[in-house]
C-alpha atoms as a PDB file:
ATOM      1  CA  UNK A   1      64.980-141.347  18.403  1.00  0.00           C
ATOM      2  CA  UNK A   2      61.900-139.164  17.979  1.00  0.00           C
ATOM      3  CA  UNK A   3      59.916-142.134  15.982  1.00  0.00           C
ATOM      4  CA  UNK A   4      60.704-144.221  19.287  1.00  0.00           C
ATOM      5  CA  UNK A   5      59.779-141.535  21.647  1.00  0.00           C
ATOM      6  CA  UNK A   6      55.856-140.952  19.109  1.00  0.00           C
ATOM      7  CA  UNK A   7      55.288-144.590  19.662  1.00  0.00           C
ATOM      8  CA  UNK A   8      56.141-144.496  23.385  1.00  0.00           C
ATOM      9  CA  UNK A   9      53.697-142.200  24.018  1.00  0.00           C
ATOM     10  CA  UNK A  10      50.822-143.999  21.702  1.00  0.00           C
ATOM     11  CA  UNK A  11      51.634-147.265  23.684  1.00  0.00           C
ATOM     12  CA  UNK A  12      51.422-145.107  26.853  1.00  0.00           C
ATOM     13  CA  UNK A  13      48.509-143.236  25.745  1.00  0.00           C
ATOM     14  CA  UNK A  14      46.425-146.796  24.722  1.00  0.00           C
ATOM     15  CA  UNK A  15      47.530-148.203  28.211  1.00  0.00           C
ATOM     16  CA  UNK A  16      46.061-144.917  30.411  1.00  0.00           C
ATOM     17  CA  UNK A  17      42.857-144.970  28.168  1.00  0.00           C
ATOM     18  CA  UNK A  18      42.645-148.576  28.203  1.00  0.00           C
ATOM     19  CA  UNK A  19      40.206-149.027  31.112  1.00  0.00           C
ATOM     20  CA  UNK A  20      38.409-145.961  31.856  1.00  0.00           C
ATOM     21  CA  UNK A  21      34.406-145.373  32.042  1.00  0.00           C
ATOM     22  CA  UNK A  22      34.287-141.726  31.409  1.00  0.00           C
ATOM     23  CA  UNK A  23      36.289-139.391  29.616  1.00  0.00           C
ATOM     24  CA  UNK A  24      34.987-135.771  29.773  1.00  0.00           C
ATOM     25  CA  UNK A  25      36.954-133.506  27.823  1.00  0.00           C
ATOM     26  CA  UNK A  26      34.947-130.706  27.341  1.00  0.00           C
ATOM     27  CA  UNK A  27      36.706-127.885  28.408  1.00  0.00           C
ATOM     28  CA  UNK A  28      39.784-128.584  25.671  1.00  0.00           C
ATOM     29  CA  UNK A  29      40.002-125.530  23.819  1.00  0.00           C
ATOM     30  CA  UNK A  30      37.380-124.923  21.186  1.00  0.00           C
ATOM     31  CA  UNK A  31      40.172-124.643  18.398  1.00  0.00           C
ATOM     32  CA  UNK A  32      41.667-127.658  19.610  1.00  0.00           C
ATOM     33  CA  UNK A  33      42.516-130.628  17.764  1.00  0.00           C
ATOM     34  CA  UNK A  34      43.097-133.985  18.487  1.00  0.00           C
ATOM     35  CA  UNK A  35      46.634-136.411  17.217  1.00  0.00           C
ATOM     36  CA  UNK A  36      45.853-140.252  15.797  1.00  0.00           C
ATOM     37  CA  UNK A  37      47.886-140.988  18.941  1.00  0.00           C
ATOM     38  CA  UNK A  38      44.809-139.921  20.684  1.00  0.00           C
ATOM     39  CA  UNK A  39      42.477-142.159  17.998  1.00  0.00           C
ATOM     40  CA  UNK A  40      44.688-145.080  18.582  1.00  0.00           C
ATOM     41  CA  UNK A  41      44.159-144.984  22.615  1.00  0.00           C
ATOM     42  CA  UNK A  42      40.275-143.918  22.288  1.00  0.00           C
ATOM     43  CA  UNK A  43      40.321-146.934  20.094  1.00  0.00           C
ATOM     44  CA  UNK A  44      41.832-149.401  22.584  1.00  0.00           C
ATOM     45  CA  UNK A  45      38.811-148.221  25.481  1.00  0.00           C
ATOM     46  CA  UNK A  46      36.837-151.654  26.550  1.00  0.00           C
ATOM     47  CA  UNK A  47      34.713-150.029  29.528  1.00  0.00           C
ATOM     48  CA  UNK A  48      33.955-146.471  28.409  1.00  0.00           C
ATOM     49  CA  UNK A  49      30.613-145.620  29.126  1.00  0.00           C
ATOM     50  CA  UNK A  50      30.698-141.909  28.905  1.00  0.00           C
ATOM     51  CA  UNK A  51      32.511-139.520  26.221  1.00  0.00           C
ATOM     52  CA  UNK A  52      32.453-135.870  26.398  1.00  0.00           C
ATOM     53  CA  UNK A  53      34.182-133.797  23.455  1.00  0.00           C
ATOM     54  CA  UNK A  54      32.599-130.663  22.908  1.00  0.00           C
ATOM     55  CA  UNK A  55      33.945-128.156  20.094  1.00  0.00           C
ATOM     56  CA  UNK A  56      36.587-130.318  19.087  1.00  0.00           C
ATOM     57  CA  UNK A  57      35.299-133.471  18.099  1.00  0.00           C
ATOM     58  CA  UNK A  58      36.426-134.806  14.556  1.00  0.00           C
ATOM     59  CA  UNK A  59      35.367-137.750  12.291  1.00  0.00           C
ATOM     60  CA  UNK A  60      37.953-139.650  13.324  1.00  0.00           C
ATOM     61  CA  UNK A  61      37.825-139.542  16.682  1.00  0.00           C
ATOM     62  CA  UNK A  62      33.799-140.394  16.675  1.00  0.00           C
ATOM     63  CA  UNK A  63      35.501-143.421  13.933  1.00  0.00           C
ATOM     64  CA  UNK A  64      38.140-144.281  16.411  1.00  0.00           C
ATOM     65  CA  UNK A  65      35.372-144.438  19.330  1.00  0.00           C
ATOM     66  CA  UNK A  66      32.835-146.007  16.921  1.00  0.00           C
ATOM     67  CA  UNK A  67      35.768-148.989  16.410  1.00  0.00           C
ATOM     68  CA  UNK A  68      36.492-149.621  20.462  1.00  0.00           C
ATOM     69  CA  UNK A  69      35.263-152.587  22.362  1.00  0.00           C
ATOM     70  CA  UNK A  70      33.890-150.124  24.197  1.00  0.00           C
ATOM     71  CA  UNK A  71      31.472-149.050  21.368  1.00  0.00           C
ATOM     72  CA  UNK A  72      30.804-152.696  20.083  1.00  0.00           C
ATOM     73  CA  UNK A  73      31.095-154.624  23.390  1.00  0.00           C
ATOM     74  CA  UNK A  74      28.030-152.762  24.529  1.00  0.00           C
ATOM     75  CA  UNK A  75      29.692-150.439  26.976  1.00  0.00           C
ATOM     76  CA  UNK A  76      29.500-146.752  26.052  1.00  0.00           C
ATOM     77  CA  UNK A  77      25.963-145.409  26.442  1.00  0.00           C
ATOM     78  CA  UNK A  78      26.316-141.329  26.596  1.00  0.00           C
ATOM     79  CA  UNK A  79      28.327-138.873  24.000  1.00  0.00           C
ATOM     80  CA  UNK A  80      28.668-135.780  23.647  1.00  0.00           C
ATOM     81  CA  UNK A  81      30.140-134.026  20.838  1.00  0.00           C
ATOM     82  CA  UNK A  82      27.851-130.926  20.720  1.00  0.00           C
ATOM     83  CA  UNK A  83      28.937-127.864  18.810  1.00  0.00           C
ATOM     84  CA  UNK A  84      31.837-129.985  17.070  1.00  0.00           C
ATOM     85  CA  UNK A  85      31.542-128.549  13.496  1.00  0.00           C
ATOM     86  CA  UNK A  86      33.991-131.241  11.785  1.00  0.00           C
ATOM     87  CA  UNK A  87      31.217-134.187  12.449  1.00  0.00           C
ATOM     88  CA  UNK A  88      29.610-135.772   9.799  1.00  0.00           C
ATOM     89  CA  UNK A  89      26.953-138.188   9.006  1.00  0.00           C
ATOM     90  CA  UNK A  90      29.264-140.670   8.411  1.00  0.00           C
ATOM     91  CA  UNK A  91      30.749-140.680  11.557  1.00  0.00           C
ATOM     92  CA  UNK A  92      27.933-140.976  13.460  1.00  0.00           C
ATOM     93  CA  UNK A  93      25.649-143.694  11.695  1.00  0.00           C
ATOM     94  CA  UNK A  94      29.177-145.503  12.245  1.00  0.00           C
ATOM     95  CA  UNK A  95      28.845-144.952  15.901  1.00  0.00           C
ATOM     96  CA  UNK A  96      24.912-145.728  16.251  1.00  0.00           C
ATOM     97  CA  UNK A  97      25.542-148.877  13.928  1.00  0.00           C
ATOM     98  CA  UNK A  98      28.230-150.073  16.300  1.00  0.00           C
ATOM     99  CA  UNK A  99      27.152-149.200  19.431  1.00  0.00           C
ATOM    100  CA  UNK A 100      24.347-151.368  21.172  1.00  0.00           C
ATOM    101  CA  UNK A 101      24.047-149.878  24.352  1.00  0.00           C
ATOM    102  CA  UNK A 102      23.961-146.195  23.415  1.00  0.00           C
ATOM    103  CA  UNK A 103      21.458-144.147  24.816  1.00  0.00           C
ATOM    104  CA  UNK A 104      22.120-140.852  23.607  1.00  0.00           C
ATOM    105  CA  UNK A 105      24.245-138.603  21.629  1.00  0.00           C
ATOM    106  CA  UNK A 106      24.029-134.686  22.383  1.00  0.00           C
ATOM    107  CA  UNK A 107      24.891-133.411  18.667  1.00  0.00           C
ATOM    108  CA  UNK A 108      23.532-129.486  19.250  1.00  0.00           C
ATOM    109  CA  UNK A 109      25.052-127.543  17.136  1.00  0.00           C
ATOM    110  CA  UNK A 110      27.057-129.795  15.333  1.00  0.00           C
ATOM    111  CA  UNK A 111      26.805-127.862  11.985  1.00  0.00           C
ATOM    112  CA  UNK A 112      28.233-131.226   9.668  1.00  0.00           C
ATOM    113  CA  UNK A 113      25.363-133.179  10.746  1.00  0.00           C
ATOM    114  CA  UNK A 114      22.146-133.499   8.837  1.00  0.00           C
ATOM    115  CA  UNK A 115      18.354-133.994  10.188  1.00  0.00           C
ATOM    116  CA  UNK A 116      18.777-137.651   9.358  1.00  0.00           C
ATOM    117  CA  UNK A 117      20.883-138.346  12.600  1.00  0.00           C
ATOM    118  CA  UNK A 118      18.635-136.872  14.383  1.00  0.00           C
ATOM    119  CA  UNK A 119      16.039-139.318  14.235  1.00  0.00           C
END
């Protein structure tokens, strides 16, 4: 069935995702948007170090990153979501709380953000 096939692929997706260290996905399409299949496998990540998403990032994929073992095992230390106008503060204070090892996140122009993250 179709419901069969959907959960195929978010098994599949969580498996491929599982174990990388970077993900850049910069060059999706600036209008592009991103399924909770894609949340679920971001979410599974234990040794990303590196996430690119520019344009197109979303609360709940900087929620679903912010929620990996990646994030809170001390793994990912660059992000990049700049110009990704559906970010919010809430997001990203999730992500900085969660996320020991981060180094830097390259919000420019991300138009949902206030000055507070930026400090």
């Amino acid at each position: 069935s179709n419901n069969e096939a959907n959960c195929l692929f978010a098994a599949n997706t969580a498996t491929v995702l599982r174990n990388i260290t970077h993900l850049d996905m910069s060059q999706l399409p600036k209008e592009g948007t991103l399924d909770e299949e894609f949340c679920t496998g971001l979410r599974s990540t234990v040794s990303l170090e590196m996430f690119s998403l520019r344009y197109c990032a979303s609360d709940a994929v900087i929620m679903a990153l912010a929620e990996s073992e990646s994030a809170c095992g001390g793994q990912l230390r660059l992000v990049d979501i700049a110009f990704s106008t559906k970010v919010t503060d809430v997001s990203v204070k999730l992500l900085v709380r969660n996320s020991p090892a981060l180094e830097r996140i390259n919000m420019r122009g991300c138009k949902g953000i206030s000055g507070e993250c930026y400090n």
